[in-house]
PDB file of N, CA and C in Angstrom:
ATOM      1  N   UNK A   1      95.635 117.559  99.273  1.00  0.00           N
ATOM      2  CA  UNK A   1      95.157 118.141  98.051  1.00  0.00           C
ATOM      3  C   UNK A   1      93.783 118.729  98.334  1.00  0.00           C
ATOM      4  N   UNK A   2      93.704 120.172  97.806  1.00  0.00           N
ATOM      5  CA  UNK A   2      92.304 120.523  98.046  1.00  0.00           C
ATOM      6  C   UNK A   2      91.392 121.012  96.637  1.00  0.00           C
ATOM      7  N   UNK A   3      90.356 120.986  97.089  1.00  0.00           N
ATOM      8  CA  UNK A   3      88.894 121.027  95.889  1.00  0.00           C
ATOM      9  C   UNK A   3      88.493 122.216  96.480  1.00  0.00           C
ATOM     10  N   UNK A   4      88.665 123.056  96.059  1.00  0.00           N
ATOM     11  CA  UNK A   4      87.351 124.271  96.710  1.00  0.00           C
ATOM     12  C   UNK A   4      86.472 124.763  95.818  1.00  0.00           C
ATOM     13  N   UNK A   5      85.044 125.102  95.534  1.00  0.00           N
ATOM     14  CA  UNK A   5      84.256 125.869  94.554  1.00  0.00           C
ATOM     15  C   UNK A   5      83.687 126.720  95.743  1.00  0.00           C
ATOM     16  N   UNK A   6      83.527 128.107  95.351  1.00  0.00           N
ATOM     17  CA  UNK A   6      82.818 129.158  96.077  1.00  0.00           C
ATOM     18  C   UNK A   6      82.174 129.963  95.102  1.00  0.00           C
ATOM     19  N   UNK A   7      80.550 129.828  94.997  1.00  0.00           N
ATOM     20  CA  UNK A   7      79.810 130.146  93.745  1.00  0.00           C
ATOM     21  C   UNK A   7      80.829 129.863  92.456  1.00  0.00           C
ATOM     22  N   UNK A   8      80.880 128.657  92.664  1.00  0.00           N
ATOM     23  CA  UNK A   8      81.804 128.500  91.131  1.00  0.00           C
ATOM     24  C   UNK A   8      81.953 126.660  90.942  1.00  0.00           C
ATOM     25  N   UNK A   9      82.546 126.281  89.949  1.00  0.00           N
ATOM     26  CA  UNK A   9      82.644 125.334  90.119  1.00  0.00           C
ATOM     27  C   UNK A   9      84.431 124.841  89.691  1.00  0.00           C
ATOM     28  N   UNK A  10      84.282 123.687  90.408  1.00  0.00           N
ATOM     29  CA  UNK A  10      85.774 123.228  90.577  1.00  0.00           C
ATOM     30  C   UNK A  10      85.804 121.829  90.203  1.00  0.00           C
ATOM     31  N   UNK A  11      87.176 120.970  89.465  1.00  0.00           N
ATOM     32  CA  UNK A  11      87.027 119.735  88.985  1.00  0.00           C
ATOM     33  C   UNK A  11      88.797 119.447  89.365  1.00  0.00           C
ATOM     34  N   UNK A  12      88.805 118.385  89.649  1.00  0.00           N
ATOM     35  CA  UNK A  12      89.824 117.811  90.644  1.00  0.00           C
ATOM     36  C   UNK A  12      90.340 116.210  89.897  1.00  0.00           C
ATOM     37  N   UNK A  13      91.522 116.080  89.233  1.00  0.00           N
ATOM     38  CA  UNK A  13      91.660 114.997  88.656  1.00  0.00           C
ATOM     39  C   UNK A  13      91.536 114.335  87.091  1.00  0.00           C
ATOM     40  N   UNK A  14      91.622 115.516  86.121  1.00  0.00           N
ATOM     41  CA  UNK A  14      91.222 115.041  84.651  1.00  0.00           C
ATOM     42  C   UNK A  14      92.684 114.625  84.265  1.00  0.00           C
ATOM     43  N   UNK A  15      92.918 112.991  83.737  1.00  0.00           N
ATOM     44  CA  UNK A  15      93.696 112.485  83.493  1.00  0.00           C
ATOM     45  C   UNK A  15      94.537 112.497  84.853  1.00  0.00           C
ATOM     46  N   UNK A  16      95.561 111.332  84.252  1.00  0.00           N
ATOM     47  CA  UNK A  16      96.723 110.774  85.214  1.00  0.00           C
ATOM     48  C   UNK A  16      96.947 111.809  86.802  1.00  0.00           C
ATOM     49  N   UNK A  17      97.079 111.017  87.798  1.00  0.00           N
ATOM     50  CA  UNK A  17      96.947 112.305  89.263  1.00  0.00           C
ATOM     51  C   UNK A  17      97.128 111.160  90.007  1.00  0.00           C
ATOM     52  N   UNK A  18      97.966 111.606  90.667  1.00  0.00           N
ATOM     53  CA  UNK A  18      98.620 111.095  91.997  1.00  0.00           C
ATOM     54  C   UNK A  18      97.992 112.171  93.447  1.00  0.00           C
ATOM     55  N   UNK A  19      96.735 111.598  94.392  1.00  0.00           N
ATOM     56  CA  UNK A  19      96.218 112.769  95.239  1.00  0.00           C
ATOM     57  C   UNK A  19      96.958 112.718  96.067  1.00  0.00           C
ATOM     58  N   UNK A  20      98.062 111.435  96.877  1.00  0.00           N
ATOM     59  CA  UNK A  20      97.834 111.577  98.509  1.00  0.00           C
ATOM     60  C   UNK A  20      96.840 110.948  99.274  1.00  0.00           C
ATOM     61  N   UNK A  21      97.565 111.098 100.330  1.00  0.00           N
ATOM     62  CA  UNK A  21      96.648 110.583 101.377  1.00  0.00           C
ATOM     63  C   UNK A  21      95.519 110.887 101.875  1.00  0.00           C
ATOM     64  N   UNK A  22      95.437 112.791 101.464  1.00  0.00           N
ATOM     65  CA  UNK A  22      94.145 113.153 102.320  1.00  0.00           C
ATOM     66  C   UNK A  22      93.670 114.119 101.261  1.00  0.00           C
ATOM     67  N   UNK A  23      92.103 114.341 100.525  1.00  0.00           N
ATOM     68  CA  UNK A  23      91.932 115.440  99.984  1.00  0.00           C
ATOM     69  C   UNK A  23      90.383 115.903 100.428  1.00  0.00           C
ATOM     70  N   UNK A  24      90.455 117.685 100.115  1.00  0.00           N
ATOM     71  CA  UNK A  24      89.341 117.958 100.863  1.00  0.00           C
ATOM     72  C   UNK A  24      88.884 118.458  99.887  1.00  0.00           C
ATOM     73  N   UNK A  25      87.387 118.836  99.418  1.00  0.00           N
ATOM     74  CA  UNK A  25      86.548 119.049  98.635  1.00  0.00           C
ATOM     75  C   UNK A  25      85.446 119.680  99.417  1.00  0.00           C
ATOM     76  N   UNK A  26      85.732 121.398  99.042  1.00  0.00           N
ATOM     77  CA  UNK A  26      84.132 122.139  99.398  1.00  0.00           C
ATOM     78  C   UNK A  26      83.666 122.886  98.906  1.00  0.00           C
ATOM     79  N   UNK A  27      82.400 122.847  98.700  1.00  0.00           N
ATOM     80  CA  UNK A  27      81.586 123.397  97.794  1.00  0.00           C
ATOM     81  C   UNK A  27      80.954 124.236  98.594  1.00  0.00           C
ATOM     82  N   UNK A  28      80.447 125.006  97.997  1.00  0.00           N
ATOM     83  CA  UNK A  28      79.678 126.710  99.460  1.00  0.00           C
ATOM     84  C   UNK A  28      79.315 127.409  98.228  1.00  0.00           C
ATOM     85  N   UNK A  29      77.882 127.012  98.197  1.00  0.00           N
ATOM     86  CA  UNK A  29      77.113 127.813  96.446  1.00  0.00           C
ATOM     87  C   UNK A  29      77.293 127.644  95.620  1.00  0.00           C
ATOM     88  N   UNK A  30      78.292 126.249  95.120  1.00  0.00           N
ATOM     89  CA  UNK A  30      79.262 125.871  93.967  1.00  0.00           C
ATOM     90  C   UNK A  30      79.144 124.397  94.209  1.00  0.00           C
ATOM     91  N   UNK A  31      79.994 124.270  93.237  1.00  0.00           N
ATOM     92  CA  UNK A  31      79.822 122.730  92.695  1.00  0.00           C
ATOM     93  C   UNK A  31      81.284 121.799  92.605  1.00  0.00           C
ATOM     94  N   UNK A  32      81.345 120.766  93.430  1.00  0.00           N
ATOM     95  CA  UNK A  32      82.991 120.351  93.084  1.00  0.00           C
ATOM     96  C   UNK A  32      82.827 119.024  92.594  1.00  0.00           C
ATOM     97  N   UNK A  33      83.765 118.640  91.688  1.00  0.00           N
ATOM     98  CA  UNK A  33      84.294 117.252  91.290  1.00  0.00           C
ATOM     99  C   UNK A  33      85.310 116.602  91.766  1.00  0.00           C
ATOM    100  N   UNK A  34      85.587 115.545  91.899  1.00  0.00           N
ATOM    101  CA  UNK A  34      86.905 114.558  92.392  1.00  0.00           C
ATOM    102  C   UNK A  34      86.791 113.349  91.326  1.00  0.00           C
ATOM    103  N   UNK A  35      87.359 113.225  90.111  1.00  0.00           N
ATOM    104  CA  UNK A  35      87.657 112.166  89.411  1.00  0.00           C
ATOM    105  C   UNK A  35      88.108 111.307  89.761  1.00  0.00           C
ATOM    106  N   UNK A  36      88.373 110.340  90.102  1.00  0.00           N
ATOM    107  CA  UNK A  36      89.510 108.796  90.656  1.00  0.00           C
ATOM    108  C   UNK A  36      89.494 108.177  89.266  1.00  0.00           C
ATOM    109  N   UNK A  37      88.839 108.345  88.319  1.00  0.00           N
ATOM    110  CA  UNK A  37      88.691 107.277  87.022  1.00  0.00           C
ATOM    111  C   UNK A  37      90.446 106.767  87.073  1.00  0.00           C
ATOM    112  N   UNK A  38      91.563 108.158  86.440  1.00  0.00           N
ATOM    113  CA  UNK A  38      92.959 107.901  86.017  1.00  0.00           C
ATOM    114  C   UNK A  38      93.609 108.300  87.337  1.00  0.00           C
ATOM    115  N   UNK A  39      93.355 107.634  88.014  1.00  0.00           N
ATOM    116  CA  UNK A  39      93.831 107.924  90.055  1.00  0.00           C
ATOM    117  C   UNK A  39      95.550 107.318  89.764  1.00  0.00           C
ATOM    118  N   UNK A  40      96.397 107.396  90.585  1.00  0.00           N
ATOM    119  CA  UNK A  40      97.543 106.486  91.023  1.00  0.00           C
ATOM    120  C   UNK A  40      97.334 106.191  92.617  1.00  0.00           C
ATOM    121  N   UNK A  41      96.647 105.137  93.625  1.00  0.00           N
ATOM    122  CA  UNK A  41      97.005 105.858  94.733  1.00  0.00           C
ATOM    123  C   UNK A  41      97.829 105.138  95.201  1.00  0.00           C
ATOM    124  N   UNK A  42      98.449 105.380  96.491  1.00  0.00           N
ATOM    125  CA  UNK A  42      99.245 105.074  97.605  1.00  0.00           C
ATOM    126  C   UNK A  42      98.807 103.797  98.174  1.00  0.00           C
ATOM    127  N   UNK A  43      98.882 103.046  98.415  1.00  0.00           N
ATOM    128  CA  UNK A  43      99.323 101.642  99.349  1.00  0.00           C
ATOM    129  C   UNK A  43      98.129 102.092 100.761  1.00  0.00           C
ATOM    130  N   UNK A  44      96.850 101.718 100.781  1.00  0.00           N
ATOM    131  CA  UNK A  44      95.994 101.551 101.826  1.00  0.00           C
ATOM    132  C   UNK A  44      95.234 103.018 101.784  1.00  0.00           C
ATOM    133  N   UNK A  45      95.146 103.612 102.700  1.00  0.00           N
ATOM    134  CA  UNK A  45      93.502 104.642 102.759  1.00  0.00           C
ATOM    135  C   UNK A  45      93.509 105.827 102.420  1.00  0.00           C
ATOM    136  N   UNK A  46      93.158 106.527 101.362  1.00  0.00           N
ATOM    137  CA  UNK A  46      92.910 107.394 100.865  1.00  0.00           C
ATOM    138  C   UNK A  46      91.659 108.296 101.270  1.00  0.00           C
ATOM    139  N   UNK A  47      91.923 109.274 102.217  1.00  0.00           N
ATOM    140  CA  UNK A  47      90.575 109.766 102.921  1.00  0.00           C
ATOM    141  C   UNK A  47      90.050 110.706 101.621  1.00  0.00           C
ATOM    142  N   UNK A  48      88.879 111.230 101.847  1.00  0.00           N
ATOM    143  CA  UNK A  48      88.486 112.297 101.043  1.00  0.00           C
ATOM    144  C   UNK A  48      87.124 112.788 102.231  1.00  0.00           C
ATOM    145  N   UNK A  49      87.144 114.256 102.132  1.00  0.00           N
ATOM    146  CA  UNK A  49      86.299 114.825 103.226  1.00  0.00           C
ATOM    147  C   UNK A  49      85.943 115.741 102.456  1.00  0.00           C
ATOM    148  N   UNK A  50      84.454 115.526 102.295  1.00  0.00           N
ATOM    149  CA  UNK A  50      83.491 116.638 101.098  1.00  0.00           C
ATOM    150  C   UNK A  50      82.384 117.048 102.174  1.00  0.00           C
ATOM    151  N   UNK A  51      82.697 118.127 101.938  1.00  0.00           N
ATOM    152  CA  UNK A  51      81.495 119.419 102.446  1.00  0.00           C
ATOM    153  C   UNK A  51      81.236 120.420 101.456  1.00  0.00           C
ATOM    154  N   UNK A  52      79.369 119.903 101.703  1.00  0.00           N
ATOM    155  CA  UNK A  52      78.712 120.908 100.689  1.00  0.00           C
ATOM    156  C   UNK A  52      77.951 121.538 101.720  1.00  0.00           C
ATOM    157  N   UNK A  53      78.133 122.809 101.238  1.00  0.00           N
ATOM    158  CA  UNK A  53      77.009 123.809 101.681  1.00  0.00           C
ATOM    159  C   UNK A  53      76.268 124.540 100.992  1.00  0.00           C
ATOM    160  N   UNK A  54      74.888 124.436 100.853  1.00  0.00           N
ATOM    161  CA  UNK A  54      74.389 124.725  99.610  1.00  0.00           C
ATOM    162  C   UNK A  54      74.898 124.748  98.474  1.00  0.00           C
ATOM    163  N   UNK A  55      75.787 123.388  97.976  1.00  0.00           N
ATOM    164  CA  UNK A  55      76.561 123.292  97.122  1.00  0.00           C
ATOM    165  C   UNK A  55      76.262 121.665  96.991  1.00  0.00           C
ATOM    166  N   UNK A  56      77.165 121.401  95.655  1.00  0.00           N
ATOM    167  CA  UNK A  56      76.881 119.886  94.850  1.00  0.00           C
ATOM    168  C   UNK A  56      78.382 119.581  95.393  1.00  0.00           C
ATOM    169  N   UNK A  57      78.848 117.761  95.749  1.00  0.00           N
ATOM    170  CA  UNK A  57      80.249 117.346  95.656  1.00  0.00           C
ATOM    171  C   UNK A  57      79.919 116.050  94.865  1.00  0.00           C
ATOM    172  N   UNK A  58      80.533 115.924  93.631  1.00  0.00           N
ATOM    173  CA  UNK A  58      80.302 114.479  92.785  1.00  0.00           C
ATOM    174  C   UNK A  58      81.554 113.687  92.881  1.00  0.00           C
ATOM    175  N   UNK A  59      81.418 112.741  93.431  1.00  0.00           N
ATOM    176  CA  UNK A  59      82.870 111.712  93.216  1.00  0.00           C
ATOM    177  C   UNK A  59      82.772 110.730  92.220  1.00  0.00           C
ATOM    178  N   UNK A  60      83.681 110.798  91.399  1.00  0.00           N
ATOM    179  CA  UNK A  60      83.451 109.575  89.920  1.00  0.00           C
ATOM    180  C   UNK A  60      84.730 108.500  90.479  1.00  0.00           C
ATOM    181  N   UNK A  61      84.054 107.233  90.478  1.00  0.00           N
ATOM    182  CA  UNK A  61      85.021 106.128  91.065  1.00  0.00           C
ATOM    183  C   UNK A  61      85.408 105.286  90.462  1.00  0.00           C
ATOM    184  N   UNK A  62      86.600 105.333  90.374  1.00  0.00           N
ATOM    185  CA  UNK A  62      87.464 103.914  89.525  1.00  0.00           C
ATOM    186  C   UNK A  62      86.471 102.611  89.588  1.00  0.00           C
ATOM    187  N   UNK A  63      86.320 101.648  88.800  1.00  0.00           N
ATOM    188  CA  UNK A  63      85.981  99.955  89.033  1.00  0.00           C
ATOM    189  C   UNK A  63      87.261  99.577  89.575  1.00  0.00           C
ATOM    190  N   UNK A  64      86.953  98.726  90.480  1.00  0.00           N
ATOM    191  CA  UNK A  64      88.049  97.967  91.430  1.00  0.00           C
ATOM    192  C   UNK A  64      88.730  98.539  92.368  1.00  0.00           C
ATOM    193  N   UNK A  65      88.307  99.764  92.415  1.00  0.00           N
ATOM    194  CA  UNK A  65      89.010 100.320  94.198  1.00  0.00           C
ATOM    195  C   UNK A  65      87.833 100.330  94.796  1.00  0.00           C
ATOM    196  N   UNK A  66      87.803  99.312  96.419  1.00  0.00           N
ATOM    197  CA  UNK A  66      86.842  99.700  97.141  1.00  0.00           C
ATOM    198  C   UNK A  66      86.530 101.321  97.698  1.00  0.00           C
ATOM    199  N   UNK A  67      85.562 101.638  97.680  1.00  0.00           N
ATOM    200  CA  UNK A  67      85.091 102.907  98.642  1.00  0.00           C
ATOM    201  C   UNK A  67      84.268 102.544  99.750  1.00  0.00           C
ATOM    202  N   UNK A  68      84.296 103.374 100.700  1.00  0.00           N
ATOM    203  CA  UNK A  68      83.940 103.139 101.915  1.00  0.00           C
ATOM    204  C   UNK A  68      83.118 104.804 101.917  1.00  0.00           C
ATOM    205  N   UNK A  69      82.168 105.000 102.098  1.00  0.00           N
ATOM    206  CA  UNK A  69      81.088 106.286 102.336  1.00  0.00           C
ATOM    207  C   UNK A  69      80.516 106.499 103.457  1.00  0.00           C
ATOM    208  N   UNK A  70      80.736 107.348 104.275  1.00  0.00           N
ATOM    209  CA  UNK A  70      80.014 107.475 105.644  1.00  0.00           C
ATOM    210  C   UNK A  70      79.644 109.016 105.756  1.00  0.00           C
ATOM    211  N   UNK A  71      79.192 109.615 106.625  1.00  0.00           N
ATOM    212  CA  UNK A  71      78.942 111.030 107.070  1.00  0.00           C
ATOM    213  C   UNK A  71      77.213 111.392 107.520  1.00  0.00           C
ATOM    214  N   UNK A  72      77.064 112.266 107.074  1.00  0.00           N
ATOM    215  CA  UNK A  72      76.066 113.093 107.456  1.00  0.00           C
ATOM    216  C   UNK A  72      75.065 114.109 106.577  1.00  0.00           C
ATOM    217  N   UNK A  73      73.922 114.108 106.855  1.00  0.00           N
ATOM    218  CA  UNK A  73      73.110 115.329 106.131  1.00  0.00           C
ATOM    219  C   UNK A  73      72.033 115.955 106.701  1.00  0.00           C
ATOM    220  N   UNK A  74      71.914 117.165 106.774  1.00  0.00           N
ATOM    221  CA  UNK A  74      70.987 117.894 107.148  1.00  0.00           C
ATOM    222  C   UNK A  74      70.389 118.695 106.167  1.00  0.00           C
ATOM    223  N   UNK A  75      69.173 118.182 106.128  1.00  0.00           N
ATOM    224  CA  UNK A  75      68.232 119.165 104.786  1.00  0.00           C
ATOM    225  C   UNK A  75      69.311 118.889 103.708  1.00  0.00           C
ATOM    226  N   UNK A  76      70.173 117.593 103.622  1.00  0.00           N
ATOM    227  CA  UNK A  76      70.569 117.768 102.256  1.00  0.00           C
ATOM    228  C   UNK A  76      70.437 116.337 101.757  1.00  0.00           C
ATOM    229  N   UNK A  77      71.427 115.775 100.754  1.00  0.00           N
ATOM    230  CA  UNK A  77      70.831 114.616 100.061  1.00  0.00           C
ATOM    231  C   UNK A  77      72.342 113.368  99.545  1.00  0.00           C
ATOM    232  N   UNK A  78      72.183 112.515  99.831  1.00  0.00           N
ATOM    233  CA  UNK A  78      73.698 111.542 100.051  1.00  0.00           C
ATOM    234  C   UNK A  78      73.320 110.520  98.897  1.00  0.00           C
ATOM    235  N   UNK A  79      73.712 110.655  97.440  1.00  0.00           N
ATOM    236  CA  UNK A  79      73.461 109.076  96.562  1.00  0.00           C
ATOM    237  C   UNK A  79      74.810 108.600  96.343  1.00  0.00           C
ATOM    238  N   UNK A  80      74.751 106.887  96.115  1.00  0.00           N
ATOM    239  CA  UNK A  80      75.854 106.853  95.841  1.00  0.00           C
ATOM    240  C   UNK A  80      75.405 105.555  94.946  1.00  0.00           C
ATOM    241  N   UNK A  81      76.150 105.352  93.933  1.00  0.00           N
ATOM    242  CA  UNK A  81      75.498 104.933  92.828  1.00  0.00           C
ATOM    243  C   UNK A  81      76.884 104.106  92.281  1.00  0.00           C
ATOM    244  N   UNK A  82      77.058 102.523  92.708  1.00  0.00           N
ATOM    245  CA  UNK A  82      78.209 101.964  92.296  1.00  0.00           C
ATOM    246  C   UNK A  82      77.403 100.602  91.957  1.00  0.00           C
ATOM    247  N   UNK A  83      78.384  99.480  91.703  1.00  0.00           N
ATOM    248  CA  UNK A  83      78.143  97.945  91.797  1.00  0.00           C
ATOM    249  C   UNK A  83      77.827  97.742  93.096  1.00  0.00           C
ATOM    250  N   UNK A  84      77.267  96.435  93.354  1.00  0.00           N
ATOM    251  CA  UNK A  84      76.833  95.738  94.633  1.00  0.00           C
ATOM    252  C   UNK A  84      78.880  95.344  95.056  1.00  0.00           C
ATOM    253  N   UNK A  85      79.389  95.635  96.006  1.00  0.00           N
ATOM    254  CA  UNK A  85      80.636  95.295  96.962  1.00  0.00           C
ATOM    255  C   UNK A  85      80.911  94.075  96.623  1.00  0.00           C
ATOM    256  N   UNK A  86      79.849  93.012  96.034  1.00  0.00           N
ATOM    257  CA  UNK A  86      80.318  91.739  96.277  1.00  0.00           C
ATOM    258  C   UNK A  86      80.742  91.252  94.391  1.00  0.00           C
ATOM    259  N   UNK A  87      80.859  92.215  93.711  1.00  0.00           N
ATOM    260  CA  UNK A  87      80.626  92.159  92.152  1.00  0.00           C
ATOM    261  C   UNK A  87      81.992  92.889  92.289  1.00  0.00           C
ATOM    262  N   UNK A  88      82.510  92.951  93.280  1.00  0.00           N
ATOM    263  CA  UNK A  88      84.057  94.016  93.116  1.00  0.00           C
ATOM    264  C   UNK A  88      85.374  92.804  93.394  1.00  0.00           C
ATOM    265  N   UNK A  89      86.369  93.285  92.303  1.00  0.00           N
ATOM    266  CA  UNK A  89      87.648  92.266  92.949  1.00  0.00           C
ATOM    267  C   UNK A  89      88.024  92.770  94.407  1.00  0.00           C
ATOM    268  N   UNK A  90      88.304  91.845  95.262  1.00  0.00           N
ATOM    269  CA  UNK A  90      89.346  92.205  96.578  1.00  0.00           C
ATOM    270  C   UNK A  90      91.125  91.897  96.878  1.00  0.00           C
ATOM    271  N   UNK A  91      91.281  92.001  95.804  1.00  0.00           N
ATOM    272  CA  UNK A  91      92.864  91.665  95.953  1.00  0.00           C
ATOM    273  C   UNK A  91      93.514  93.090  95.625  1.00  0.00           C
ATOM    274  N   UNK A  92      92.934  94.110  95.639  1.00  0.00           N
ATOM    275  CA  UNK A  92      93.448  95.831  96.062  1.00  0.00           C
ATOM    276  C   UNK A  92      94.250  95.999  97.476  1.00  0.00           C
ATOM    277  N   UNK A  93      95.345  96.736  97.407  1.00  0.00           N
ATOM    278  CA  UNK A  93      95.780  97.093  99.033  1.00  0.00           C
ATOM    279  C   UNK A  93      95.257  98.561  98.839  1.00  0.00           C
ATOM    280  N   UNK A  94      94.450  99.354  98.076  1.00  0.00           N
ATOM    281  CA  UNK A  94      94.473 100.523  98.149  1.00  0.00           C
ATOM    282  C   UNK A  94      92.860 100.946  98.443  1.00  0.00           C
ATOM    283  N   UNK A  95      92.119 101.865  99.253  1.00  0.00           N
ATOM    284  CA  UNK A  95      91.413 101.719  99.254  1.00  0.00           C
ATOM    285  C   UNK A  95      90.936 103.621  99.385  1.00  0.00           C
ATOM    286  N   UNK A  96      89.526 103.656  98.955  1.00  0.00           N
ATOM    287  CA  UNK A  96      88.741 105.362  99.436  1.00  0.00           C
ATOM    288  C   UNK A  96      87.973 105.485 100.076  1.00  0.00           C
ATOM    289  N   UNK A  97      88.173 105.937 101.371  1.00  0.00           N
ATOM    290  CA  UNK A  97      87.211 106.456 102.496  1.00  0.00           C
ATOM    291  C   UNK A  97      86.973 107.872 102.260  1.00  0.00           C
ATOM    292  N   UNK A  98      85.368 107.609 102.168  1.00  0.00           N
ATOM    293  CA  UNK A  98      84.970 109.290 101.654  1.00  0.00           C
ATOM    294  C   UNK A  98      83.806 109.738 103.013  1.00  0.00           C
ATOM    295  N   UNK A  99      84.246 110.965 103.933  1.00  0.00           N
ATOM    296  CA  UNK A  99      83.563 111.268 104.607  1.00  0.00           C
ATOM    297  C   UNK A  99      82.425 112.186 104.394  1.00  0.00           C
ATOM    298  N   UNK A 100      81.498 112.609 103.744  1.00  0.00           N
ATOM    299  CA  UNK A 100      80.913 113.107 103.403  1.00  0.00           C
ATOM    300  C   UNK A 100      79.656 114.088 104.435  1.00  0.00           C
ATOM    301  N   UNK A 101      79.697 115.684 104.090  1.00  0.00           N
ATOM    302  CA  UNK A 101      79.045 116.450 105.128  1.00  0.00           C
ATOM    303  C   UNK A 101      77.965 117.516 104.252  1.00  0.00           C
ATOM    304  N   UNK A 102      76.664 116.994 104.085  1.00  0.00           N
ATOM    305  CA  UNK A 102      75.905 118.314 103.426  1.00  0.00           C
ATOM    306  C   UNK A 102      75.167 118.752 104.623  1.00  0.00           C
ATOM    307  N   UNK A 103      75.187 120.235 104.157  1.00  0.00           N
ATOM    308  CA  UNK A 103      74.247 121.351 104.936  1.00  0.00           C
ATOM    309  C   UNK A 103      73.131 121.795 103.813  1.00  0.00           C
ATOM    310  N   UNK A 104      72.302 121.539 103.526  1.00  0.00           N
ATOM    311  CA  UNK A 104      71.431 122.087 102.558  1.00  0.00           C
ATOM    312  C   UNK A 104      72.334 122.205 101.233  1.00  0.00           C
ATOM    313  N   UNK A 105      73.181 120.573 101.250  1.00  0.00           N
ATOM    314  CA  UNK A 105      73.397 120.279  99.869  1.00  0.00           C
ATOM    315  C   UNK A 105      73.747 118.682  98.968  1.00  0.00           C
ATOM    316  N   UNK A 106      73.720 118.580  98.483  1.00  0.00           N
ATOM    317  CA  UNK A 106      74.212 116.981  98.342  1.00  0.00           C
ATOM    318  C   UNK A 106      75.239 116.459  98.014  1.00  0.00           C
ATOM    319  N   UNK A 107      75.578 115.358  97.967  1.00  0.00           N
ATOM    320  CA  UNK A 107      76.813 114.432  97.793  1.00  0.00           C
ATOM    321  C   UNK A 107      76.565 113.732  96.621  1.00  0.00           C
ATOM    322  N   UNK A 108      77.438 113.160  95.563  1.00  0.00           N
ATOM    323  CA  UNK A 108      77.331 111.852  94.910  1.00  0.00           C
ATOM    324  C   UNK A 108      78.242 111.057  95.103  1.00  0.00           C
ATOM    325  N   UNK A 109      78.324 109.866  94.560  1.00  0.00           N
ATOM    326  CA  UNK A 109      79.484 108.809  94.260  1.00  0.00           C
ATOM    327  C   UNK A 109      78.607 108.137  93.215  1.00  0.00           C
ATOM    328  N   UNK A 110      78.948 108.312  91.772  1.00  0.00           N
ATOM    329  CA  UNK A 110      78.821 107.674  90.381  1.00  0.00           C
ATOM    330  C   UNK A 110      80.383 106.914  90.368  1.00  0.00           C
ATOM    331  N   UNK A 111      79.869 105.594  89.186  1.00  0.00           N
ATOM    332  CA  UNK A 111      81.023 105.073  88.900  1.00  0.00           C
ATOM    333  C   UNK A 111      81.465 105.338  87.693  1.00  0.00           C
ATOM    334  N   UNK A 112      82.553 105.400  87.318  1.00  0.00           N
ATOM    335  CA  UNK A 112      82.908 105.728  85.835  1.00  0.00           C
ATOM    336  C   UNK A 112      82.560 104.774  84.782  1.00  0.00           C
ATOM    337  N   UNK A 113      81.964 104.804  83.475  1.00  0.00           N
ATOM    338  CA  UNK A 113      81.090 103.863  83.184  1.00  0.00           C
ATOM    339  C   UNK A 113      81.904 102.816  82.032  1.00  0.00           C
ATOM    340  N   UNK A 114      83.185 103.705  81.560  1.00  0.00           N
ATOM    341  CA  UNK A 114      84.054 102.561  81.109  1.00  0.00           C
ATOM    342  C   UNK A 114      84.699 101.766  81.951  1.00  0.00           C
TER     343      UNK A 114
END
């Protein structure tokens, strides 16, 4: 499944969505979203690979699916803004690995606040 914004913006996931295994999200002068709030996923790792380039990528995250956040930034800016890991249930088999890549742009991960 892909996210693209190019000077524009793009939103990925309002209500019920089944992604898959792998989704990509890029922003290039634009702005992208990835909702998980009303996610269905699959049984173990759900990658997600966000590249901003001079662009915004916001990920809004379910309560109770772990995420896993790793990547990179140059001249850009990585927040990620959840519960402490240890305030989370672990009896999930499903989980989100988000690789994250800014070039002179930033990343989020907010949690959804209901």
């Amino acid at each position: 499944m892909n996210n693209l914004a190019l000077f524009g913006v793009s939103k990925l996931g309002q209500g019920p969505w089944r992604p898959g295994k792998k989704i990509w999200s890029i922003a290039i002068f634009g702005g992208c979203e990835v909702d998980f709030t009303q996610v269905v996923l699959e049984e173990g790792i759900t990658r997600v690979t966000a590249i901003s380039i001079f662009g915004t990528n916001k990920v809004i995250a379910p309560k109770g699916i772990p995420i896993s956040v790793g990547g990179f930034s140059i001249l850009g800016a990585r927040s990620v803004k959840r519960v402490r890991a240890w305030d989370q249930p672990t009896s999930t088999v499903s989980t989100i690995a988000i690789n994250a890549m800014s070039f002179l742009g930033w990343f989020e991960v907010t949690e959804h606040p209901g």
